[in-house]
Protein backbone atom coordinates (compact mmCIF):
# COMPACT_ATOMS: atom_id res chain seq x y z
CA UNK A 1 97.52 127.73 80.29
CA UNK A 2 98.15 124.25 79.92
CA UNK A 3 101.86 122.56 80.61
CA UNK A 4 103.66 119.61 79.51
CA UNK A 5 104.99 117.03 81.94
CA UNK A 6 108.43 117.99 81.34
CA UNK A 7 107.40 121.72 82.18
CA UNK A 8 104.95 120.88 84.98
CA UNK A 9 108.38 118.80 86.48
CA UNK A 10 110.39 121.72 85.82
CA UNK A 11 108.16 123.59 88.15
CA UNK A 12 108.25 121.19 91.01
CA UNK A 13 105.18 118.87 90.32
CA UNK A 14 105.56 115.37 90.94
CA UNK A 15 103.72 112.51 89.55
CA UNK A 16 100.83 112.22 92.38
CA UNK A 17 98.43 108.50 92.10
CA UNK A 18 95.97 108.52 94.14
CA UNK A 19 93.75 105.11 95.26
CA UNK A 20 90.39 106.46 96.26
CA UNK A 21 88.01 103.73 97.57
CA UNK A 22 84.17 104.82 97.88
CA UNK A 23 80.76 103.47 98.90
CA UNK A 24 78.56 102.28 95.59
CA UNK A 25 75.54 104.43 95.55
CA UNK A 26 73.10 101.72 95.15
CA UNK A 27 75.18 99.17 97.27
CA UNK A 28 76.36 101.41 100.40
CA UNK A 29 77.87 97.81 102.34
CA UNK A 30 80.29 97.32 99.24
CA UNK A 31 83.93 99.55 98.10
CA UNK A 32 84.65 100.43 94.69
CA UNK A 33 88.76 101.61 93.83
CA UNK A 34 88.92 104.25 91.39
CA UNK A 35 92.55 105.01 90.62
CA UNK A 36 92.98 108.77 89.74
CA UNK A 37 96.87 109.79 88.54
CA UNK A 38 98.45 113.84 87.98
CA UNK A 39 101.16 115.65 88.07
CA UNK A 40 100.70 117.43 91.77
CA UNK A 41 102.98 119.47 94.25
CA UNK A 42 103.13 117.69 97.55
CA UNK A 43 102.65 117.87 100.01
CA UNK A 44 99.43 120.04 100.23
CA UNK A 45 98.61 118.79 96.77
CA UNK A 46 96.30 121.69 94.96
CA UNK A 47 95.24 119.29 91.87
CA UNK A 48 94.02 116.67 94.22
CA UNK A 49 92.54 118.21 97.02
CA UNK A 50 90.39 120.04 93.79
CA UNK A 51 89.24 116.72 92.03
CA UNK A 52 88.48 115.21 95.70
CA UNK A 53 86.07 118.34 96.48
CA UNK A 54 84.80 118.06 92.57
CA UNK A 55 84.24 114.43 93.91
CA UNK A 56 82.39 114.83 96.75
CA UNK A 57 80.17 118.04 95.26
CA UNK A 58 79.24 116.25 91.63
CA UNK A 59 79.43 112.21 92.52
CA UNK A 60 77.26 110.03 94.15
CA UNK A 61 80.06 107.67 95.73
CA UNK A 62 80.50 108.65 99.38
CA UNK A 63 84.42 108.81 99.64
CA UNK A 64 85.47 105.99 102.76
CA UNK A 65 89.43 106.34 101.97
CA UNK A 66 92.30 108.30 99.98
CA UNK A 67 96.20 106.51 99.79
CA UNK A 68 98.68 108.63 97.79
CA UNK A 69 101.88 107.93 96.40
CA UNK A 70 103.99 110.88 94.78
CA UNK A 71 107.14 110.57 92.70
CA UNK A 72 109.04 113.64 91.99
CA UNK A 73 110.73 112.40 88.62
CA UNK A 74 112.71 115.85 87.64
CA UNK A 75 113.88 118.39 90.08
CA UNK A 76 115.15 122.08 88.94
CA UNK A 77 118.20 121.15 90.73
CA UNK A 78 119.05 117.97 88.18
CA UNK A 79 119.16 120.00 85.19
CA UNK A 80 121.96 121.63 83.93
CA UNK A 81 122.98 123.97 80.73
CA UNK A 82 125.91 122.61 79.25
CA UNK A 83 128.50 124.84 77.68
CA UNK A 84 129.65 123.32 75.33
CA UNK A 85 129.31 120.45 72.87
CA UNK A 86 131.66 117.51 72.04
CA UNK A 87 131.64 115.68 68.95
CA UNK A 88 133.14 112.37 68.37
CA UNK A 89 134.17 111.22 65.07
């Protein structure tokens, strides 16, 4: 079941970026940034904590160092039904 951002907000998620900086396979001395963003729910972070083990299992790139940022940009508690509606002519 896939969501929309809206809905995944709705639901708590937050909009999670993620800088990951890893070893080059050929070049072990030298860091690469790869710069991974999703909607996550902090602060255990499912979606994350899956691409980082997807990362480590499937990849090459030894992972040195993960620095997250999460924005929660809609909380259930900021929307409201309104009543009514009023129309100005």
């Amino acid at each position: 079941m896939t969501f929309s951002a809206f809905e995944l907000q709705m639901r708590g998620y937050g909009l999670t970026t993620a800088e990951i900086h890893y070893h080059l396979p050929d070049h072990p001395h030298l860091l690469q940034l790869y710069v991974w963003q999703e909607y996550d729910l902090a602060p255990k972070f499912p979606t994350l904590k899956g691409f980082l083990d997807f990362w480590s299992r499937e990849l090459d790139g030894v992972l040195h160092s993960v620095r997250i940022a999460h924005n929660r940009l809609v909380g259930p508690r900021e929307w409201r039904a309104v009543n009514g509606v009023l129309t100005l002519q």
